[in-house]
Protein backbone atom coordinates (compact mmCIF):
# COMPACT_ATOMS: atom_id res chain seq x y z
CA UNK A 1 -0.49 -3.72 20.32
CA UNK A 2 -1.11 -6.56 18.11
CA UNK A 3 -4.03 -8.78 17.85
CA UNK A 4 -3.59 -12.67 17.38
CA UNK A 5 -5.93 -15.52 16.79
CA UNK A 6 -4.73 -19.17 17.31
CA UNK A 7 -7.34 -21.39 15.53
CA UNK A 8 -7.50 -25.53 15.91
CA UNK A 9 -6.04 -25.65 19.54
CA UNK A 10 -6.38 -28.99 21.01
CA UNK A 11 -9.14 -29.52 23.33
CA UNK A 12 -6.95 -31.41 25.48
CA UNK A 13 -3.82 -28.40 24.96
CA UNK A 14 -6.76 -25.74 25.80
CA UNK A 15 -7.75 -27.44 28.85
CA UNK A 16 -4.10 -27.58 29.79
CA UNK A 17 -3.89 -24.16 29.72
CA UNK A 18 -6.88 -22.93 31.02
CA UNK A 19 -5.77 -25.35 34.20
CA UNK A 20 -2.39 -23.92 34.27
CA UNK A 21 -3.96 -19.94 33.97
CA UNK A 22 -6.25 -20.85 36.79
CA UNK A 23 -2.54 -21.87 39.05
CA UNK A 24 -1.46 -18.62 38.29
CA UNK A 25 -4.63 -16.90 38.65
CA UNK A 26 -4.96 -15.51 35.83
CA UNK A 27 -6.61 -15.43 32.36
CA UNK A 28 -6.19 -18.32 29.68
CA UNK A 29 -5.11 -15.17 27.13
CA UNK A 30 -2.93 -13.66 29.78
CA UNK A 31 -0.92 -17.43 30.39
CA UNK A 32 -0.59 -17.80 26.85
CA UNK A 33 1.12 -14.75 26.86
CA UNK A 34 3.76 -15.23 29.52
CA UNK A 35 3.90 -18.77 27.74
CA UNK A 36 5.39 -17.10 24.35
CA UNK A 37 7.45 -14.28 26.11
CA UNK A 38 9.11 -16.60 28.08
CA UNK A 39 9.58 -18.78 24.75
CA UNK A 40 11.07 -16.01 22.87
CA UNK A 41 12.79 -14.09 24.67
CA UNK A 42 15.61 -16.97 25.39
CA UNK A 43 18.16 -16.41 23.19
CA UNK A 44 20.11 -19.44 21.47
CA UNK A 45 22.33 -21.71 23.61
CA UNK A 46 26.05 -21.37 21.13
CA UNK A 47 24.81 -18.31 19.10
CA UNK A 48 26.39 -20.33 16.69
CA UNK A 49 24.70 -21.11 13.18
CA UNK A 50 23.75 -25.04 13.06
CA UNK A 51 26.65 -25.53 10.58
CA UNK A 52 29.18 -24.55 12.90
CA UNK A 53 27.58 -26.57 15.48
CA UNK A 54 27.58 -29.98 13.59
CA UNK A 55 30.95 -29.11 12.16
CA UNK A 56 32.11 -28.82 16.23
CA UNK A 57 30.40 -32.16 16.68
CA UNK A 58 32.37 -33.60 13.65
CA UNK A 59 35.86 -32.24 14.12
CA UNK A 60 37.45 -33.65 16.48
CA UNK A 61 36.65 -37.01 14.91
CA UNK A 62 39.09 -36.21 11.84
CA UNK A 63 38.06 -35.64 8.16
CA UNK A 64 37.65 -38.23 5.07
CA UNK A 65 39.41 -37.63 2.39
CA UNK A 66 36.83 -38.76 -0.71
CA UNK A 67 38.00 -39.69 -4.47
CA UNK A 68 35.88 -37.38 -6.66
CA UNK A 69 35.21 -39.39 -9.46
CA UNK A 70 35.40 -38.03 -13.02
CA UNK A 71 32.64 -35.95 -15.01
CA UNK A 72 31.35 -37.85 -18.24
CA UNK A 73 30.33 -35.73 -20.96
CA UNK A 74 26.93 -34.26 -20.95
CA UNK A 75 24.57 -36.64 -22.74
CA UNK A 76 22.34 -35.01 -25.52
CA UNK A 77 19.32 -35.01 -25.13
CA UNK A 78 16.35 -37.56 -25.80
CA UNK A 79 14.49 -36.95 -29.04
CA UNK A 80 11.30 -37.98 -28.54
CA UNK A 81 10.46 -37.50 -32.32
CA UNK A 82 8.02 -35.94 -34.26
């Protein structure tokens, strides 16, 4: 088992908790626990990446067709002179 340290909790967050432990009846480390494997063990809503959730969003409301404008030539360089 792993060891972890949370540093510059909030006194107000860490009397949250320790109110919330006592409910339960048991420890603060113990809630904080259940807390993050109750967090992570969800698993994403779509199990979709976030593109193909915007591009859902976005599709139905049609596409935009855009006029690329033309590339200019690369300027040179600045000489900033010796």
């Amino acid at each position: 088992m792993a060891t972890m340290t949370i540093r510059n909790i909030d006194d107000q967050l860490k009397a949250r908790l320790r109110v919330q432990a006592a409910k339960h009846g048991r420890s603060m480390e113990d809630e904080a626990r259940d807390i993050l494997r109750t967090a992570l063990s969800t698993e994403p809503a779509s199990g979709q990446t976030l593109v193909d959730d915007i591009r859902a969003l976005f599709e139905p409301l049609g596409g935009v067709d855009l006029e690329v404008p033309p590339r200019d030539a690369v300027p040179d360089p600045i000489d900033f002179g010796s």
